[in-house]
N, C-alpha and C. Protein backbone atom coordinates (compact mmCIF):
# COMPACT_ATOMS: atom_id res chain seq x y z
N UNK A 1 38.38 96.04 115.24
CA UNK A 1 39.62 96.46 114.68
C UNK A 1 40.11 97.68 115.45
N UNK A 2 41.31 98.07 115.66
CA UNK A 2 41.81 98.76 115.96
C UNK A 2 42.93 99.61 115.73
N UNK A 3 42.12 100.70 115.48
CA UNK A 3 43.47 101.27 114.85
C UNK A 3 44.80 101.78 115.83
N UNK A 4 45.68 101.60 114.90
CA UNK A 4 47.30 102.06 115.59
C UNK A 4 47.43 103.19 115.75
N UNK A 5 48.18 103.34 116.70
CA UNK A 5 48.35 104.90 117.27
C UNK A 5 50.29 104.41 117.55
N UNK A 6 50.38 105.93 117.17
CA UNK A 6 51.70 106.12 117.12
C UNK A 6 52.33 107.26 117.83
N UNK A 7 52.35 106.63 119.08
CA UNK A 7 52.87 108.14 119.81
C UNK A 7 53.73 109.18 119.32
N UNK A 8 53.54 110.80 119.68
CA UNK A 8 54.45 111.40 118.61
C UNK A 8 55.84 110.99 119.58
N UNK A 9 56.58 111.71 118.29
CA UNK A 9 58.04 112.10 118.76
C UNK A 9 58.23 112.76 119.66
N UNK A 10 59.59 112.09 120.45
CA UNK A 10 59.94 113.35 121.58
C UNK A 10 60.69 114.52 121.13
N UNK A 11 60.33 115.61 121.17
CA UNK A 11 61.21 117.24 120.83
C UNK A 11 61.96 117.42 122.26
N UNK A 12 62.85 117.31 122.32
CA UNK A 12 63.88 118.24 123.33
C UNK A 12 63.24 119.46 123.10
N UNK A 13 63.45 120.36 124.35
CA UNK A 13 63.20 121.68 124.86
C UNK A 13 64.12 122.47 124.79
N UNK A 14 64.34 123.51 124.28
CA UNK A 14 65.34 124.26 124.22
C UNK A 14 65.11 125.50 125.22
N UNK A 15 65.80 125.50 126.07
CA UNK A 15 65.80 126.57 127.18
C UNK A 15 65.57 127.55 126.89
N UNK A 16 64.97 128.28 127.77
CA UNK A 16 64.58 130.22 127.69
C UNK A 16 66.05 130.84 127.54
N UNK A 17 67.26 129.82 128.16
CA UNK A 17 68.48 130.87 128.62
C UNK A 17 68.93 131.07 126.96
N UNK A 18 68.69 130.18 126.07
CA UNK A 18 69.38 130.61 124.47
C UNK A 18 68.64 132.00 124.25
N UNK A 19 67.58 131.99 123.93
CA UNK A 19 66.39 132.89 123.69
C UNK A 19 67.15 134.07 124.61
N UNK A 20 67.55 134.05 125.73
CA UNK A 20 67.76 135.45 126.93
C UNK A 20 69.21 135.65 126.56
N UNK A 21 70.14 134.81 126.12
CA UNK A 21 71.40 134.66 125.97
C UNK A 21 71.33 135.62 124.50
N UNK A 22 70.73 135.27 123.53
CA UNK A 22 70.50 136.07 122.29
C UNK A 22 70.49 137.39 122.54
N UNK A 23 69.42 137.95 123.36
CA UNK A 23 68.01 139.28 123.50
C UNK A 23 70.14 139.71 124.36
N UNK A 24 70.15 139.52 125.42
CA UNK A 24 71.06 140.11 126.11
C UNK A 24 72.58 140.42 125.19
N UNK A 25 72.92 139.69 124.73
CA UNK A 25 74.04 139.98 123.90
C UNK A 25 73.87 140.68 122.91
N UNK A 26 72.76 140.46 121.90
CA UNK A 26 72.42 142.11 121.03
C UNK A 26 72.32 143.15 121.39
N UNK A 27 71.96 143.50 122.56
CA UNK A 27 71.75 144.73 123.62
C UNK A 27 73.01 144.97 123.94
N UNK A 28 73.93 144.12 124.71
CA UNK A 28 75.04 144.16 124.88
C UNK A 28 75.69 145.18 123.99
N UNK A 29 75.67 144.34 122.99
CA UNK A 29 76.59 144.85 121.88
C UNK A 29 76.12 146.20 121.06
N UNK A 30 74.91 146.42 121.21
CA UNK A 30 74.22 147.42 120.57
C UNK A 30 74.98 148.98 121.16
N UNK A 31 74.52 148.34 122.53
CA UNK A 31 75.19 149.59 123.81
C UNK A 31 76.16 149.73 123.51
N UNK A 32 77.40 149.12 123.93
CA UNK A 32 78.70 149.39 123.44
C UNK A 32 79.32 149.94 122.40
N UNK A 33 78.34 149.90 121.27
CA UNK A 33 78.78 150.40 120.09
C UNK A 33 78.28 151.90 119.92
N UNK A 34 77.02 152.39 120.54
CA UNK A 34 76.72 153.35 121.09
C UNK A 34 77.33 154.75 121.66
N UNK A 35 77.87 153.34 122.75
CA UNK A 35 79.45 154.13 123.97
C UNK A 35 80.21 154.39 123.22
N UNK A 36 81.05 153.46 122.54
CA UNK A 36 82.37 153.56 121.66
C UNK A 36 82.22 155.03 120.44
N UNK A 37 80.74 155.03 120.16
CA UNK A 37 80.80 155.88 118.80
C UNK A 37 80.16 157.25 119.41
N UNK A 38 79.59 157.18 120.82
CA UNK A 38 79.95 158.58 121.38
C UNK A 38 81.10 159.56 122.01
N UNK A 39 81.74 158.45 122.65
CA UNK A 39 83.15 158.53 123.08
C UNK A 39 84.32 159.41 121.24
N UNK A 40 84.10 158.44 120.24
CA UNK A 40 84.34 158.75 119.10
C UNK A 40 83.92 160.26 118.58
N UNK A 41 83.13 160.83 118.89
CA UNK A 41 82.33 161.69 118.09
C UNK A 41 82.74 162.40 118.81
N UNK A 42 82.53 162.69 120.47
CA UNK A 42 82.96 163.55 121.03
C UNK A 42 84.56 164.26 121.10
N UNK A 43 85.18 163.02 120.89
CA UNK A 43 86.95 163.20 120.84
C UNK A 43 87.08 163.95 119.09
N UNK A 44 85.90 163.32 118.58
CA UNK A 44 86.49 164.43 116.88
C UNK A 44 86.03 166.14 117.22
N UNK A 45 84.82 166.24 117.93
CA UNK A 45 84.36 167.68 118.43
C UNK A 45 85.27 168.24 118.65
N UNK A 46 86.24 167.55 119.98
CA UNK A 46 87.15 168.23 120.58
C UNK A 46 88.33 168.55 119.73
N UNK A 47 88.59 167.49 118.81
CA UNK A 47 90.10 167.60 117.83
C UNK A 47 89.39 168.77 116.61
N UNK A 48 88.38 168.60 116.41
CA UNK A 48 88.70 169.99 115.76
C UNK A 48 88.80 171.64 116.23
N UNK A 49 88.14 171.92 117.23
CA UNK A 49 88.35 173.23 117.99
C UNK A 49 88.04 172.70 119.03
N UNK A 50 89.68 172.50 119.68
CA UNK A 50 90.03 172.57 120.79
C UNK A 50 89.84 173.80 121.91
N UNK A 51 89.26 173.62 123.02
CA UNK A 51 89.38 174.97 123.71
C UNK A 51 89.66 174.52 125.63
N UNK A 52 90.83 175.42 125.78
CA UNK A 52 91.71 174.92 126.81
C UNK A 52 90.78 175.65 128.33
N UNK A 53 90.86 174.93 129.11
CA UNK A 53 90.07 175.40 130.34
C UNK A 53 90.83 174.95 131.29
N UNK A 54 90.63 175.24 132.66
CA UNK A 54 91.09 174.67 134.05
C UNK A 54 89.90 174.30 134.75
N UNK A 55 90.32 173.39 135.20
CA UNK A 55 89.11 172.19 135.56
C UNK A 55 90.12 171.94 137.63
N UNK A 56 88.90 171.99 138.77
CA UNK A 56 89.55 171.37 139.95
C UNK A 56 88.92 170.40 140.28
N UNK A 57 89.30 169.58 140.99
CA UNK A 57 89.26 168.24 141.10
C UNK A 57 88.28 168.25 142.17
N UNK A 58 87.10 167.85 142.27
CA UNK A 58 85.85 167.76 143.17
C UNK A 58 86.05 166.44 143.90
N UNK A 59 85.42 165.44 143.58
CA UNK A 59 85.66 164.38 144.05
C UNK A 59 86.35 163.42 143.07
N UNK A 60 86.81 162.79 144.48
CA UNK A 60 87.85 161.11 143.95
C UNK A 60 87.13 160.18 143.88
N UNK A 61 87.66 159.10 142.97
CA UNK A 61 87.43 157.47 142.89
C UNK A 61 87.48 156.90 144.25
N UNK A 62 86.98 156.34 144.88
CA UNK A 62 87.33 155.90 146.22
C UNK A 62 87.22 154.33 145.72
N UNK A 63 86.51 153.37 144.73
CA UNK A 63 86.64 152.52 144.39
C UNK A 63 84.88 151.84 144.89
N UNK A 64 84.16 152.36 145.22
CA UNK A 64 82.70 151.73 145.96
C UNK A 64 82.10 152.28 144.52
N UNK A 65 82.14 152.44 143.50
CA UNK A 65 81.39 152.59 142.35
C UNK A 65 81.01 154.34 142.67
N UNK A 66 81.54 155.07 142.82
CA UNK A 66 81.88 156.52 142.54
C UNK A 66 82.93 157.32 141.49
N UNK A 67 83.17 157.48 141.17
CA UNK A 67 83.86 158.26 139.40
C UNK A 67 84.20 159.52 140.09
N UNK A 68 85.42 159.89 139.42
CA UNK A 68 85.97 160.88 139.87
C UNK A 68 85.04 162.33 138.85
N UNK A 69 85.49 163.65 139.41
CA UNK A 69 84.20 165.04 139.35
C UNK A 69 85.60 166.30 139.29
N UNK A 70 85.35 166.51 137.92
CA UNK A 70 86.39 168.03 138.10
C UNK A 70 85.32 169.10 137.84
N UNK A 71 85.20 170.14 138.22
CA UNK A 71 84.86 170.84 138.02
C UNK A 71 85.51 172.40 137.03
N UNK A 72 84.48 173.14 136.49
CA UNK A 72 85.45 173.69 135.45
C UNK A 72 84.28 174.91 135.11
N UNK A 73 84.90 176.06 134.78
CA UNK A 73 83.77 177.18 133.54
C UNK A 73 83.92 177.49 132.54
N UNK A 74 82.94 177.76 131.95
CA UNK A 74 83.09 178.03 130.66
C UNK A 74 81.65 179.37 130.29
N UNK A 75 82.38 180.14 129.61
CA UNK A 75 81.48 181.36 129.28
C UNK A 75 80.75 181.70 130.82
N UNK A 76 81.11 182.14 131.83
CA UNK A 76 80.41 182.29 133.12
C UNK A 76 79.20 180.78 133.98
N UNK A 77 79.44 179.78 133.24
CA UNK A 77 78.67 178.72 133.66
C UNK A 77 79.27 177.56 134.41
N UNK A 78 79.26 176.87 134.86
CA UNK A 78 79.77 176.40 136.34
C UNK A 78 79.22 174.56 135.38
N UNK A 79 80.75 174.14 135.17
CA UNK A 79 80.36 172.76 134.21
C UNK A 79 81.00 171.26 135.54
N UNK A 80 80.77 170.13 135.37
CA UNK A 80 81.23 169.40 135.94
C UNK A 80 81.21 168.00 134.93
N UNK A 81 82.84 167.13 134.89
CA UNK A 81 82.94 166.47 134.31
C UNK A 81 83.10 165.11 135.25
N UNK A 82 82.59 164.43 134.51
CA UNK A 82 82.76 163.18 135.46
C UNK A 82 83.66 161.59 135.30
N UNK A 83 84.24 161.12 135.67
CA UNK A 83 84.76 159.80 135.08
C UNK A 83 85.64 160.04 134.50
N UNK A 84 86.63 160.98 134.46
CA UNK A 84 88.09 161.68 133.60
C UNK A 84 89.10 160.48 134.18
N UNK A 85 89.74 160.26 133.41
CA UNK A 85 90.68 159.38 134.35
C UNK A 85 92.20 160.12 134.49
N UNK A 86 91.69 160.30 136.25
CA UNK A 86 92.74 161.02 136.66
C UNK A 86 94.21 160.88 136.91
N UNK A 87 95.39 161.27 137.17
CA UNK A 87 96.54 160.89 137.53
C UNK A 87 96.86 160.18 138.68
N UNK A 88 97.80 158.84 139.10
CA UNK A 88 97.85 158.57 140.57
C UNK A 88 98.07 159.80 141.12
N UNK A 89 97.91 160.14 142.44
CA UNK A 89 98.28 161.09 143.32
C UNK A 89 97.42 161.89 142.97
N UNK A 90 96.56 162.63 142.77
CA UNK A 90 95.82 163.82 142.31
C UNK A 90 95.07 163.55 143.46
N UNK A 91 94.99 164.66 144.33
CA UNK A 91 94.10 165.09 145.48
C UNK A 91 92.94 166.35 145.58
N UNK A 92 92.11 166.19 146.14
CA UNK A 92 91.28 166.97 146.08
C UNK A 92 91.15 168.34 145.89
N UNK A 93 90.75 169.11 144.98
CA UNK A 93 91.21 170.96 144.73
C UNK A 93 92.52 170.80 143.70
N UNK A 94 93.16 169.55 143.14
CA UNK A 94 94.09 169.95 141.98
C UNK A 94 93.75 170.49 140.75
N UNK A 95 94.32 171.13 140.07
CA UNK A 95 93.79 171.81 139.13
C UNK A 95 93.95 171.16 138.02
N UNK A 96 93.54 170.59 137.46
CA UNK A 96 93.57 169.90 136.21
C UNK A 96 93.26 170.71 134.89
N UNK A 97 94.30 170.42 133.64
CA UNK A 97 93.99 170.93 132.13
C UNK A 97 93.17 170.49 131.49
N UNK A 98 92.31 170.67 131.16
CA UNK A 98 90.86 170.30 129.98
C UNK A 98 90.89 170.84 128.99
N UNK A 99 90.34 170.03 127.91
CA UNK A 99 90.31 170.88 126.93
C UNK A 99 88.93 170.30 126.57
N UNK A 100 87.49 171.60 125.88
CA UNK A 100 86.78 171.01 125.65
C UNK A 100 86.10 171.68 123.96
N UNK A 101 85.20 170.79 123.40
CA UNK A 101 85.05 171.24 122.23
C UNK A 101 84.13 172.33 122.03
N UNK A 102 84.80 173.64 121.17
CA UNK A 102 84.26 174.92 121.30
C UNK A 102 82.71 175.11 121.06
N UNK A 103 81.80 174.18 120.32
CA UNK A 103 80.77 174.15 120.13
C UNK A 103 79.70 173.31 120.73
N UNK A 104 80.71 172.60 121.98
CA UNK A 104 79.71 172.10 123.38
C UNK A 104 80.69 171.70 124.34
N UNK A 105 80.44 172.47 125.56
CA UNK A 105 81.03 172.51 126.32
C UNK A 105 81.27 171.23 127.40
N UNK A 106 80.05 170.52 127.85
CA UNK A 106 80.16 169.08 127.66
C UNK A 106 80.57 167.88 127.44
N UNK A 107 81.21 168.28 126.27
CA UNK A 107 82.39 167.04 125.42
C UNK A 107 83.64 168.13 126.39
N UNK A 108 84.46 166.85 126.47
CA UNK A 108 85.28 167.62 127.71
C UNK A 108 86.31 166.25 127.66
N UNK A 109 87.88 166.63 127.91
CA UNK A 109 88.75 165.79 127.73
C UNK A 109 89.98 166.00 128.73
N UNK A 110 90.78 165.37 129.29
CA UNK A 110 92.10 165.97 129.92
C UNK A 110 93.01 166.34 128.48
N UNK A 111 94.15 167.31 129.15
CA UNK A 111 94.46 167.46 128.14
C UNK A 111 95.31 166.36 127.40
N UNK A 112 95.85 166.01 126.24
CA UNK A 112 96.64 165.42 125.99
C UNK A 112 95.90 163.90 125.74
N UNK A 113 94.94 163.73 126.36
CA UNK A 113 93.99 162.85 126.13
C UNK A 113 93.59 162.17 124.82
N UNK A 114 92.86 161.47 124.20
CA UNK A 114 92.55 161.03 122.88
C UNK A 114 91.18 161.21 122.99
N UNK A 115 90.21 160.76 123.96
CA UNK A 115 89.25 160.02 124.18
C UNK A 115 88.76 161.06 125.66
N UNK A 116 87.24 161.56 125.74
CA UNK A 116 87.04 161.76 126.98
C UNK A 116 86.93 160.60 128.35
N UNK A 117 86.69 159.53 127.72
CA UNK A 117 86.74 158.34 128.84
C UNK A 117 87.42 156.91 128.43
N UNK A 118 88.88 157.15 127.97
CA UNK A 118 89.35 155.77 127.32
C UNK A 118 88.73 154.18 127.82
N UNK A 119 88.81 154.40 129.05
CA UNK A 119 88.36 153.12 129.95
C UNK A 119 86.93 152.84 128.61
N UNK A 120 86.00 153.44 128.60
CA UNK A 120 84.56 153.14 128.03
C UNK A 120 84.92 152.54 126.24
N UNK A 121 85.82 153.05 125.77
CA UNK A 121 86.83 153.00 124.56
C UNK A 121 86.68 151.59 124.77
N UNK A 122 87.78 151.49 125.12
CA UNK A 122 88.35 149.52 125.72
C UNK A 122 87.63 148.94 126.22
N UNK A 123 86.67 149.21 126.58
CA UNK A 123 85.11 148.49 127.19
C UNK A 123 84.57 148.01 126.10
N UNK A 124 84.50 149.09 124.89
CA UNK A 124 83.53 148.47 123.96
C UNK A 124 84.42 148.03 122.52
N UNK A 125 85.55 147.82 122.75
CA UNK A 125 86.58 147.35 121.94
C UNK A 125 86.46 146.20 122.45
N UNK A 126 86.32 145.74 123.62
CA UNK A 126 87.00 144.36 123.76
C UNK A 126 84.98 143.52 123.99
N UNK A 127 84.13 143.90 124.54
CA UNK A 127 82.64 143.64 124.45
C UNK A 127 82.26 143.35 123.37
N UNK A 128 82.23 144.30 122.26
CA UNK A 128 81.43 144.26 121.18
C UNK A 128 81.39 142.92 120.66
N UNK A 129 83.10 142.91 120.54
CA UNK A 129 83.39 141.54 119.56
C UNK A 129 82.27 140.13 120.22
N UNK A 130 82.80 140.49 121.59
CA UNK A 130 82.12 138.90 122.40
C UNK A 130 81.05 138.97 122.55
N UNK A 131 80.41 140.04 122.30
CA UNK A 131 78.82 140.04 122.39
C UNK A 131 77.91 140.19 121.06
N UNK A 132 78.89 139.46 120.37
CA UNK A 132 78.48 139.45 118.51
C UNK A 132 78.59 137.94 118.41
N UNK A 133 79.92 138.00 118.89
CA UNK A 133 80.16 135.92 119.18
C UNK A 133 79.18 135.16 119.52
N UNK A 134 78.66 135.72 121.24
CA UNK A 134 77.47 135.12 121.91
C UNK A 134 76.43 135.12 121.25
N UNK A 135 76.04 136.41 120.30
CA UNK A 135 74.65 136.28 119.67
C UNK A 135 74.55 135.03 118.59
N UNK A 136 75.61 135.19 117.62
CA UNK A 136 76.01 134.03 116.91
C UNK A 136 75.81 132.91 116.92
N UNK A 137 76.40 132.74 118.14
CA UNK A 137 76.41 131.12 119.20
C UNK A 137 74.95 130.81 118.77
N UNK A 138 74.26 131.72 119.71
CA UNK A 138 73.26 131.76 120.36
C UNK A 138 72.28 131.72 118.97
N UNK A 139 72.21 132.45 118.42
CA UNK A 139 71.12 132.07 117.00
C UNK A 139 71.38 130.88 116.31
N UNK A 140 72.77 130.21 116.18
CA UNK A 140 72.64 129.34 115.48
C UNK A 140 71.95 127.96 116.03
N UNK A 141 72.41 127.81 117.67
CA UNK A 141 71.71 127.15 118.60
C UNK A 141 69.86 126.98 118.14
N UNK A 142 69.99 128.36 118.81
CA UNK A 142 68.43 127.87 117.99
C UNK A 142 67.85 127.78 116.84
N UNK A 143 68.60 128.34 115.72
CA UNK A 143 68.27 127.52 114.46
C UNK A 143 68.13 126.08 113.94
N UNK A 144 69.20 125.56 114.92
CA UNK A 144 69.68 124.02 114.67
C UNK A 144 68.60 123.32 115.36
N UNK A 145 68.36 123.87 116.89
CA UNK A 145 66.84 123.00 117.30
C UNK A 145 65.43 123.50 116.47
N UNK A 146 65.21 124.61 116.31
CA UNK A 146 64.35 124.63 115.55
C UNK A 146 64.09 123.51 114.04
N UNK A 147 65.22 123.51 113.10
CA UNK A 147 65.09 122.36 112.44
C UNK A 147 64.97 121.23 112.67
N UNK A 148 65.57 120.75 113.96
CA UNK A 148 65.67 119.21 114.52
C UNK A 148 64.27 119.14 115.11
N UNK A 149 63.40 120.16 115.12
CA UNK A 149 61.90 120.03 115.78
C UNK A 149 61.32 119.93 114.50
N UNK A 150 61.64 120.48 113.22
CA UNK A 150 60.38 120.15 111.89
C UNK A 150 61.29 118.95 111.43
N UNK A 151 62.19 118.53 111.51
CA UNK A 151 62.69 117.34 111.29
C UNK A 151 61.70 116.16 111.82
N UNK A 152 61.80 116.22 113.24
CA UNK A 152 61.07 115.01 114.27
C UNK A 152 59.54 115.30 113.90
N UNK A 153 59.27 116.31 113.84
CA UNK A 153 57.39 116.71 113.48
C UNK A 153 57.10 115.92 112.00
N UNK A 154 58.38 116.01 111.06
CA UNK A 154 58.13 115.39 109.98
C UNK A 154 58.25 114.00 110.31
N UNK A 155 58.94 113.35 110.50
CA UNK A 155 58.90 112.36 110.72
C UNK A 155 57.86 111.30 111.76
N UNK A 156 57.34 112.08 112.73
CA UNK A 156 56.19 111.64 113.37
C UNK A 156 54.94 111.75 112.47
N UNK A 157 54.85 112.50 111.54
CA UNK A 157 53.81 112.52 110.14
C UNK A 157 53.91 111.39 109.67
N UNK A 158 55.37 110.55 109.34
CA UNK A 158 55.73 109.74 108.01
C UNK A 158 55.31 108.61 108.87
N UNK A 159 55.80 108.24 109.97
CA UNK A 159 55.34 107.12 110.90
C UNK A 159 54.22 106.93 111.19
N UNK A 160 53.26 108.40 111.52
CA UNK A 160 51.98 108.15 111.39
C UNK A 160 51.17 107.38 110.00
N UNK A 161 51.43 108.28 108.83
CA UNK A 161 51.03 107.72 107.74
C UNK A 161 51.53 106.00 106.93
N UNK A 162 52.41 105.83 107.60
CA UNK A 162 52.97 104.60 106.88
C UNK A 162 52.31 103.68 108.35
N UNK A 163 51.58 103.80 109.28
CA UNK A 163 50.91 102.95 110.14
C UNK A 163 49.44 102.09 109.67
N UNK A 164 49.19 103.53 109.30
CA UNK A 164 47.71 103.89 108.34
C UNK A 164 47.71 103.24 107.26
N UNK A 165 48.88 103.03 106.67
CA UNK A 165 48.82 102.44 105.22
C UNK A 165 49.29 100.94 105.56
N UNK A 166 49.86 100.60 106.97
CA UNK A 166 50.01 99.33 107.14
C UNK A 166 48.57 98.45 107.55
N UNK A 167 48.09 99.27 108.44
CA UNK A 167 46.92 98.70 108.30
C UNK A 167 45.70 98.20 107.57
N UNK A 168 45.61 99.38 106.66
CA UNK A 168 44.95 99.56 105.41
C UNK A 168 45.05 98.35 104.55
N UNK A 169 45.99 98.05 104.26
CA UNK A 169 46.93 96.87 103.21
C UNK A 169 46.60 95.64 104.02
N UNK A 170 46.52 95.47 105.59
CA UNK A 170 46.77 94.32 106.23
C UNK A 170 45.11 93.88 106.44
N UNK A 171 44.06 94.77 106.36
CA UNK A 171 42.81 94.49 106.67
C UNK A 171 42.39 94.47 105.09
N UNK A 172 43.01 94.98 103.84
CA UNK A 172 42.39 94.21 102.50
C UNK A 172 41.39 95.89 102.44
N UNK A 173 42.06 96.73 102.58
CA UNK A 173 41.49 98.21 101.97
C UNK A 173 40.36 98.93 102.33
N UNK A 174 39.52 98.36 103.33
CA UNK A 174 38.02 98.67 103.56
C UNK A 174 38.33 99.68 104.72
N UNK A 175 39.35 100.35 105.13
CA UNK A 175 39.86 100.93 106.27
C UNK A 175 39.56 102.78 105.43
N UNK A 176 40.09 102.55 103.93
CA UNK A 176 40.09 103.84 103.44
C UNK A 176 38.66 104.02 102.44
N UNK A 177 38.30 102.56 101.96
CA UNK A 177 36.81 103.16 101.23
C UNK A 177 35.91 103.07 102.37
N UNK A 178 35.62 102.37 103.11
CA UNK A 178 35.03 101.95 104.40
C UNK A 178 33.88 100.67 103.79
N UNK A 179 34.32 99.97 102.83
CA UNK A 179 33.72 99.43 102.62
C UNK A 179 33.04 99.51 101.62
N UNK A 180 32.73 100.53 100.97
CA UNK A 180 32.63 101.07 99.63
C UNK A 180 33.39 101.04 98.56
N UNK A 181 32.67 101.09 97.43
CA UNK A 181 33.51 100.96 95.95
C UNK A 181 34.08 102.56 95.85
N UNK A 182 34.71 102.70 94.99
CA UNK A 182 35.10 104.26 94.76
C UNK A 182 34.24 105.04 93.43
N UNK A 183 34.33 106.13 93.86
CA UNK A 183 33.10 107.10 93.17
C UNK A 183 33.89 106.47 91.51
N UNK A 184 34.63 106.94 91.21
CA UNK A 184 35.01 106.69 90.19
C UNK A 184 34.52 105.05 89.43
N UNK A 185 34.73 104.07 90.25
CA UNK A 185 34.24 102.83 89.72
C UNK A 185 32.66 102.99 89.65
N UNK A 186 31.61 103.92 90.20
CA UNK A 186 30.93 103.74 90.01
C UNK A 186 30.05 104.82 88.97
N UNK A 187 30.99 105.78 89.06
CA UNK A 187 30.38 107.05 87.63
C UNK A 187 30.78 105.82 86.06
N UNK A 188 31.82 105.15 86.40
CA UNK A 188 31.86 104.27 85.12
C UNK A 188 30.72 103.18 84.76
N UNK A 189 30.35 102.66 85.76
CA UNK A 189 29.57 102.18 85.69
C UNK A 189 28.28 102.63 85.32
N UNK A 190 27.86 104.17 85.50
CA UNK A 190 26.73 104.30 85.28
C UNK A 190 26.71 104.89 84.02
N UNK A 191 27.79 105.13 83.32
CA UNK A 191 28.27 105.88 82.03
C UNK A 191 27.38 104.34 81.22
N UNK A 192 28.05 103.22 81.68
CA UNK A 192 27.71 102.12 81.07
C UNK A 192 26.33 101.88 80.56
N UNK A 193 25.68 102.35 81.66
CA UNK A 193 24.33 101.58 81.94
C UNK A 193 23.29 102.71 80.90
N UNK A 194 24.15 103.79 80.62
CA UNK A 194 23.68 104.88 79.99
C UNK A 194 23.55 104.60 78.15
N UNK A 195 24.46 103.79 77.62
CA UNK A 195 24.98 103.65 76.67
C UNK A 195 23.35 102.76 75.88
């Protein structure tokens, strides 16, 4: 006799890139919100005690991934701001208005400004959202294969067991006692023999 074998089910594989697509877009978005709510904090420093300085213009944007550098003092200390976004035309040694917040000198703004680095603002205004989307995507993705894998695992169980029970039934039961009576038919029996 031989028993049936029931190859399992096939599970599709769900790529590392969901899993990396997840991990990267929470980070994403983590950062940005980070940026946005330092950018935030620093611009309230500054709106409440404002303090006006002259700042000269060190280096320019040249566009090769360099940020523009004003330089500026405060209380005799020699400060440098970086990534201000400057006016077209502003050349090297212009004197630029700053204003920075009286209780750190650091937080530092042009004047008239909202934000010490709006660009980073709108970076994480327009990121956050899509890197909340992607995670989304991305978890529900693998939620959905994850179930469609205890789905198929269940079902390679039910196929297994209903093989077992086809056989069982088709060879006349000696597959599950092995040929034996069952304990039970025979504790009755000896109840009998007791009487």
């Amino acid at each position: 006799m031989q028993t049936a074998t029931v190859p399992p089910p096939r599970i599709p594989r769900l790529g590392r890139g969901w899993y990396l697509a997840a991990v990267l877009s929470a980070v994403l978005a983590v950062g940005m919100c980070l940026l946005g709510w330092r950018q935030a904090d620093q611009a309230d420093r500054i709106e409440a005690h404002p303090v006006r300085v002259e700042g000269v213009v060190t280096q320019l944007p040249t566009g090769g991934g360099s940020y523009s550098a004003v330089s500026y003092r405060v209380g005799g200390q020699s400060h440098t701001a970086a990534a201000l976004p400057l006016a077209d035309g502003t050349k090297l040694g212009d004197a630029i208005c700053l204003e920075h917040a009286a209780d750190d000198a650091g937080a530092v703004r042009i004047c008239g400004d909202t934000y010490p680095q709006p660009v980073g603002v709108g970076l994480a205004r327009f990121s956050v959202p899509v890197a909340v989307a992607l995670f989304v995507i991305c978890v529900l993705r693998i939620r959905r294969h994850r179930k469609a894998v205890a789905v198929r695992a269940g079902q390679g169980r039910l196929a297994a067991n209903l093989a077992l029970a086809a056989e069982t039934l088709a060879d006349g039961m000696p597959a599950i006692t092995h040929g034996k009576r069952s304990r039970r038919k025979r504790r009755a029996g000896g109840r009998r023999g007791q009487h």
